[in-house]
C-alpha atoms as a PDB file:
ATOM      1  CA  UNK A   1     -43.356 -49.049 263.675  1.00  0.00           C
ATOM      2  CA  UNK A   2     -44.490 -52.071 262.189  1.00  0.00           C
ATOM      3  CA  UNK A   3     -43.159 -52.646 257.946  1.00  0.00           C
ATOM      4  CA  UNK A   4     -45.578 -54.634 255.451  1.00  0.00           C
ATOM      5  CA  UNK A   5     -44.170 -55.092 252.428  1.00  0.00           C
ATOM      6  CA  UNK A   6     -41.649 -51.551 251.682  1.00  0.00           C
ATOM      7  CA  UNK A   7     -41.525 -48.872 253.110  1.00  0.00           C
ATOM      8  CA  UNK A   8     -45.053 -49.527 254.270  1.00  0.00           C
ATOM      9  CA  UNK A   9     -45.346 -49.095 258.153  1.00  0.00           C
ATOM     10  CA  UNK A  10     -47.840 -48.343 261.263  1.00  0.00           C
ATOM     11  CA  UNK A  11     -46.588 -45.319 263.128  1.00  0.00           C
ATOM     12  CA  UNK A  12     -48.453 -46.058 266.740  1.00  0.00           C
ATOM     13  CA  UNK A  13     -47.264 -42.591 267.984  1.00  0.00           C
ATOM     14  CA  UNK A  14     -48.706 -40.724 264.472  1.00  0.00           C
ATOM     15  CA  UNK A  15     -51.038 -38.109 264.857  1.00  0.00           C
ATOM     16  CA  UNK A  16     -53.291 -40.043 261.861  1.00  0.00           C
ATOM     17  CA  UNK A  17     -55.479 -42.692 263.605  1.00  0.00           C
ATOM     18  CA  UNK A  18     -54.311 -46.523 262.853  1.00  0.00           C
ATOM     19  CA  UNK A  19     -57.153 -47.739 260.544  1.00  0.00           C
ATOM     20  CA  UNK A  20     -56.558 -44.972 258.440  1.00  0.00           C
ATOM     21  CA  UNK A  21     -52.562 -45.683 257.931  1.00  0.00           C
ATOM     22  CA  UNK A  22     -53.684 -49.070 257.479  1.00  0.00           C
ATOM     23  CA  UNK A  23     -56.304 -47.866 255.157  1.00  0.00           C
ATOM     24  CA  UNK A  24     -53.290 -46.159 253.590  1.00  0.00           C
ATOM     25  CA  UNK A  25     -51.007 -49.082 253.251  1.00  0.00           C
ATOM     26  CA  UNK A  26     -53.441 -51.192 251.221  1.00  0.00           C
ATOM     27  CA  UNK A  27     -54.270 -48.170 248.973  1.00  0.00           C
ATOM     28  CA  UNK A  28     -50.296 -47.884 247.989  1.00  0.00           C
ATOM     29  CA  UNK A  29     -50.140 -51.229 247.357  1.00  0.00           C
ATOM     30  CA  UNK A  30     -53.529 -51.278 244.910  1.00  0.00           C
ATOM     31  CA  UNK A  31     -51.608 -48.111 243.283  1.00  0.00           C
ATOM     32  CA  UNK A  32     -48.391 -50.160 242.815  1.00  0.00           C
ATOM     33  CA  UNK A  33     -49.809 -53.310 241.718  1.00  0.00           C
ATOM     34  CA  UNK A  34     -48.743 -55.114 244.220  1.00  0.00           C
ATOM     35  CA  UNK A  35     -52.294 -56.056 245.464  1.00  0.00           C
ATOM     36  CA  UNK A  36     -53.572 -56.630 241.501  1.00  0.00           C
ATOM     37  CA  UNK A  37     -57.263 -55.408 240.740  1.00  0.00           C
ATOM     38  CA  UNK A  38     -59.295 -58.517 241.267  1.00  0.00           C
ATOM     39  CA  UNK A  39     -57.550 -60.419 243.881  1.00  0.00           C
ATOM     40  CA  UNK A  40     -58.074 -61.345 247.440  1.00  0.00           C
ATOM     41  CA  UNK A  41     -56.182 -58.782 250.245  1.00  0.00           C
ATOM     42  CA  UNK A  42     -55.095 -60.415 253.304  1.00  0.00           C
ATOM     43  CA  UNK A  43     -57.440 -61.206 255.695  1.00  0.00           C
ATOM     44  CA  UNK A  44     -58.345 -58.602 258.397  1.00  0.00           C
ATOM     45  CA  UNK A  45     -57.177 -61.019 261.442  1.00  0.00           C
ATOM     46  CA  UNK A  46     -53.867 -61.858 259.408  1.00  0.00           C
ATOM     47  CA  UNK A  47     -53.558 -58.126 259.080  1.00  0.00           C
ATOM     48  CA  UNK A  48     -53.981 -58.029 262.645  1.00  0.00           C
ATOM     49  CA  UNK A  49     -51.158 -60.142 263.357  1.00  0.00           C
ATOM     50  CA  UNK A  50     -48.449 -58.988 261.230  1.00  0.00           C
ATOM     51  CA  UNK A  51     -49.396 -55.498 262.516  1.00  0.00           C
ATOM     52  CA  UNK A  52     -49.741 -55.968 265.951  1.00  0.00           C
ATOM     53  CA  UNK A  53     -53.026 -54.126 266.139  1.00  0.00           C
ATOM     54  CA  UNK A  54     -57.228 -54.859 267.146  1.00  0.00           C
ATOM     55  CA  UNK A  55     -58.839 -57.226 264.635  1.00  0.00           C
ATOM     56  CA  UNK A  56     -61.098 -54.388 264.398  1.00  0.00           C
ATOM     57  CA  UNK A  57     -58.824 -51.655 263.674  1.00  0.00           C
ATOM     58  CA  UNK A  58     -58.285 -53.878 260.870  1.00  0.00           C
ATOM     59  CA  UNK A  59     -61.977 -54.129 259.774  1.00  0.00           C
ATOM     60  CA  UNK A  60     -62.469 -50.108 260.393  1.00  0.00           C
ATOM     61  CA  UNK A  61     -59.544 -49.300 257.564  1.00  0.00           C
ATOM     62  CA  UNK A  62     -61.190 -52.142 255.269  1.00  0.00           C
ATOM     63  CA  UNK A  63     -65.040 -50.665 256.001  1.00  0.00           C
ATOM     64  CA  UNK A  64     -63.048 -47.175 255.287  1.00  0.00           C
ATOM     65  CA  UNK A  65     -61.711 -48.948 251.216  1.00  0.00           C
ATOM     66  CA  UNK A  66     -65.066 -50.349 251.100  1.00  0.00           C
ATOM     67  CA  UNK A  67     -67.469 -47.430 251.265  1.00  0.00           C
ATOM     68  CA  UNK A  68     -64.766 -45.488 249.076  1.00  0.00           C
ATOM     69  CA  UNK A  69     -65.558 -48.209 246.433  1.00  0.00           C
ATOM     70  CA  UNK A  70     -61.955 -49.725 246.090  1.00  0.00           C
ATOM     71  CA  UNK A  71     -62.865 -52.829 247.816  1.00  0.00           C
ATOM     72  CA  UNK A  72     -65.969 -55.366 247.927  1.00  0.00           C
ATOM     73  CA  UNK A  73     -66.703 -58.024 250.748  1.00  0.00           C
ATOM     74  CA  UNK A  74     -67.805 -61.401 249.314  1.00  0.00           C
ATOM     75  CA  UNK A  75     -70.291 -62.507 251.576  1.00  0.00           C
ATOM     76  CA  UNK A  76     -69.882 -65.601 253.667  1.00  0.00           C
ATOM     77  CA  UNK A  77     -66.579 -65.916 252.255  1.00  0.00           C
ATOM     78  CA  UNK A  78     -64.765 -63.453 254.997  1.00  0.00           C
ATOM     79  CA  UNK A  79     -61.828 -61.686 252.158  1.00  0.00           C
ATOM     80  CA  UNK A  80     -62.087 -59.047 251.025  1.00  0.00           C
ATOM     81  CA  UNK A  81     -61.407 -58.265 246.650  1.00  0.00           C
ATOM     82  CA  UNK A  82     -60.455 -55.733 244.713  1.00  0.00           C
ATOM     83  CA  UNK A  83     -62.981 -54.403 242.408  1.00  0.00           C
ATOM     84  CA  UNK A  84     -61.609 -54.123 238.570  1.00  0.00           C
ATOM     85  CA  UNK A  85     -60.234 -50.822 237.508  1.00  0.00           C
ATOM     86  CA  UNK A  86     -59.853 -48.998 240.617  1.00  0.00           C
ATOM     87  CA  UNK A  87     -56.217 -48.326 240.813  1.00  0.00           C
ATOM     88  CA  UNK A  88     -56.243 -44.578 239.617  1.00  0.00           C
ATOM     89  CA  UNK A  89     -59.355 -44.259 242.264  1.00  0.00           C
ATOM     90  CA  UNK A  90     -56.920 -45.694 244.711  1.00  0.00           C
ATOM     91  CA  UNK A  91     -54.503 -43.306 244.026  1.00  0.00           C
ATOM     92  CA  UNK A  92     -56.942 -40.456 244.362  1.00  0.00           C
ATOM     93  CA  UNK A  93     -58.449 -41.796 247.672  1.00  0.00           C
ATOM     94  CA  UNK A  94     -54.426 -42.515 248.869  1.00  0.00           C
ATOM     95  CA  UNK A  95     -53.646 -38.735 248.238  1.00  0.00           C
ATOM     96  CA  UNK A  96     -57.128 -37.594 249.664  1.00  0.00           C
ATOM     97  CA  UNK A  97     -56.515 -39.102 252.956  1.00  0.00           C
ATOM     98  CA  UNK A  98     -52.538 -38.314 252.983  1.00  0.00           C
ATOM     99  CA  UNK A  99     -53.842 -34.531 253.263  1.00  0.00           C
ATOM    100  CA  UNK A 100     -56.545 -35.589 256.115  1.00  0.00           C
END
């Protein structure tokens, strides 16, 4: 298991795929504030890193925020934002997949 941030981790043996505990990970942290509404999330290859994982497991959980609506790509840019208001979303979206 790989911690971000705590009690936040990557279980490589869990039964729920990768992108989706990733997925998972960034949605508590929207929820708890501590990725604000509005501001940039890590990059995907810095995700990468600290979790030890495919660049593109990365970009499949962020895809996975993004066609929920809790994220927004800014083109050309390569980060990914919050959108305003979308913490009790995230919540919703965080307990929708947690019974997945």
């Amino acid at each position: 298991m790989i911690a971000i941030g705590r009690q936040m981790t990557v279980n490589f043996r869990s039964a729920i795929p990768v992108f989706r505990q990733i997925a998972g990970i960034l949605l508590a942290q929207i929820d708890t504030g501590e990725l604000p509404a509005g501001e940039p999330i890590p990059p995907q290859a810095e995700l990468a890193a600290r979790l030890e994982v495919a660049r593109g497991t990365c970009a499949k959980a962020v895809r996975t925020l993004r066609d929920a609506g809790i994220v927004y790509v800014v083109t050309g840019k390569g980060s990914v934002s919050l959108r305003e208001g979308k913490a009790a979303q995230a919540a919703e979206a965080l307990a929708d997949m947690r019974h997945r």
